[in-house]
Protein backbone atom coordinates (compact mmCIF):
# COMPACT_ATOMS: atom_id res chain seq x y z
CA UNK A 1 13.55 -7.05 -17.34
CA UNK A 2 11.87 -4.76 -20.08
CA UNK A 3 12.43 -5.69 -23.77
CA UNK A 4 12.14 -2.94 -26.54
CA UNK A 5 13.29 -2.64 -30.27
CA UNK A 6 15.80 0.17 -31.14
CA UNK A 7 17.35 1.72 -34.29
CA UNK A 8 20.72 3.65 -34.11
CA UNK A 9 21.28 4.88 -37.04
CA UNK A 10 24.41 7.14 -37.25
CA UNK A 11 27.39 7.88 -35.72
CA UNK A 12 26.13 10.26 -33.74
CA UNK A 13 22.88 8.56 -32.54
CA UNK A 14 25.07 5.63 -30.59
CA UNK A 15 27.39 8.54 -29.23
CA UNK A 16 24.05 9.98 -27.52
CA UNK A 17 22.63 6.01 -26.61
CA UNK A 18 25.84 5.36 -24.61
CA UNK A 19 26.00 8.64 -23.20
CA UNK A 20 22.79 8.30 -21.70
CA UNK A 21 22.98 4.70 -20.97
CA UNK A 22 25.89 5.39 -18.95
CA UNK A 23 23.79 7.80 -16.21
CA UNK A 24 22.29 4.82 -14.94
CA UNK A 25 23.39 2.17 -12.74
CA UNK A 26 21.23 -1.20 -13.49
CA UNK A 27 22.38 -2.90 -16.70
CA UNK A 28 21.07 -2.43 -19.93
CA UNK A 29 22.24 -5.13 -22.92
CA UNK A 30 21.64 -5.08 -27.06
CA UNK A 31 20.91 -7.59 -28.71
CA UNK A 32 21.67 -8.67 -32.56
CA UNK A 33 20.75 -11.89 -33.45
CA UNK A 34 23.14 -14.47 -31.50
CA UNK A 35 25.27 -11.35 -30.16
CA UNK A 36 24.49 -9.86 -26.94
CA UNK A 37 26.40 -6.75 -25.84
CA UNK A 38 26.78 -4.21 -23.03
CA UNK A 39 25.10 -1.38 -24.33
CA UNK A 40 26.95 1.08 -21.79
CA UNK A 41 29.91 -0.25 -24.19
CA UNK A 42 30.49 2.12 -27.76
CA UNK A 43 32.96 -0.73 -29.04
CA UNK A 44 30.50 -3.38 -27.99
CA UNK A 45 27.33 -1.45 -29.82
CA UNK A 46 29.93 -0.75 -32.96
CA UNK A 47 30.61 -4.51 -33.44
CA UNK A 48 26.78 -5.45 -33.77
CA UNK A 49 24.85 -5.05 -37.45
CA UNK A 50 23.67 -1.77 -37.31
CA UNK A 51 21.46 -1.80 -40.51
CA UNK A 52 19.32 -4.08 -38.44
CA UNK A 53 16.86 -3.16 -35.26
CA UNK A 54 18.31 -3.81 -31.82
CA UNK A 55 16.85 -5.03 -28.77
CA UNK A 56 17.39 -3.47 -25.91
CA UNK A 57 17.15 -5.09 -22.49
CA UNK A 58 16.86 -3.35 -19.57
CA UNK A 59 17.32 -4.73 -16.04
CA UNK A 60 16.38 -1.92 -13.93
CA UNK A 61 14.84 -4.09 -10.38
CA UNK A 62 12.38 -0.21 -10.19
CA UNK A 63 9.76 0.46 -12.34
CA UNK A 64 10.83 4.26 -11.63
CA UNK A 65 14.44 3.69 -12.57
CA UNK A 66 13.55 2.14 -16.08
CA UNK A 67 11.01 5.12 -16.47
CA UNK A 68 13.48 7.76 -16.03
CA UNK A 69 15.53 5.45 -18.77
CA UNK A 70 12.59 6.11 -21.04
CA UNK A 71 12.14 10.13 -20.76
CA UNK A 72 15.70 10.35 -21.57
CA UNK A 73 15.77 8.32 -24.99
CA UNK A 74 12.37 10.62 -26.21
């Protein structure tokens, strides 16, 4: 499991996050203090504190899977 810090800002920025979440199979969750979330999920990622960073954990089992993960979100 990877950990990284995110920031989704508007509207429109956790409309593209899911979207490209949801091309890959392994499971990725966000995290907001004591809330955890599926962050394939747009109700889930809605119900966290936005104004705050996220962190994003990524299960992907291949280091190859998690780096495709990674040239999609730059």
């Amino acid at each position: 499991m990877k950990t990284y810090e995110i920031y989704l800002k508007s509207i429109v920025d956790v409309k593209n996050f899911v979207n490209t979440t949801n091309r890959f199979d392994f499971d990725i969750d966000l995290e907001s203090g004591r809330y955890v979330v599926d962050a394939k999920s747009i109700m889930g990622i809605f119900s966290l504190d936005l104004s705050k960073p996220l962190t994003m954990h990524v299960h992907a089992e291949v280091p190859s899977e998690f780096d495709e993960l990674m040239k999609q979100f730059k």
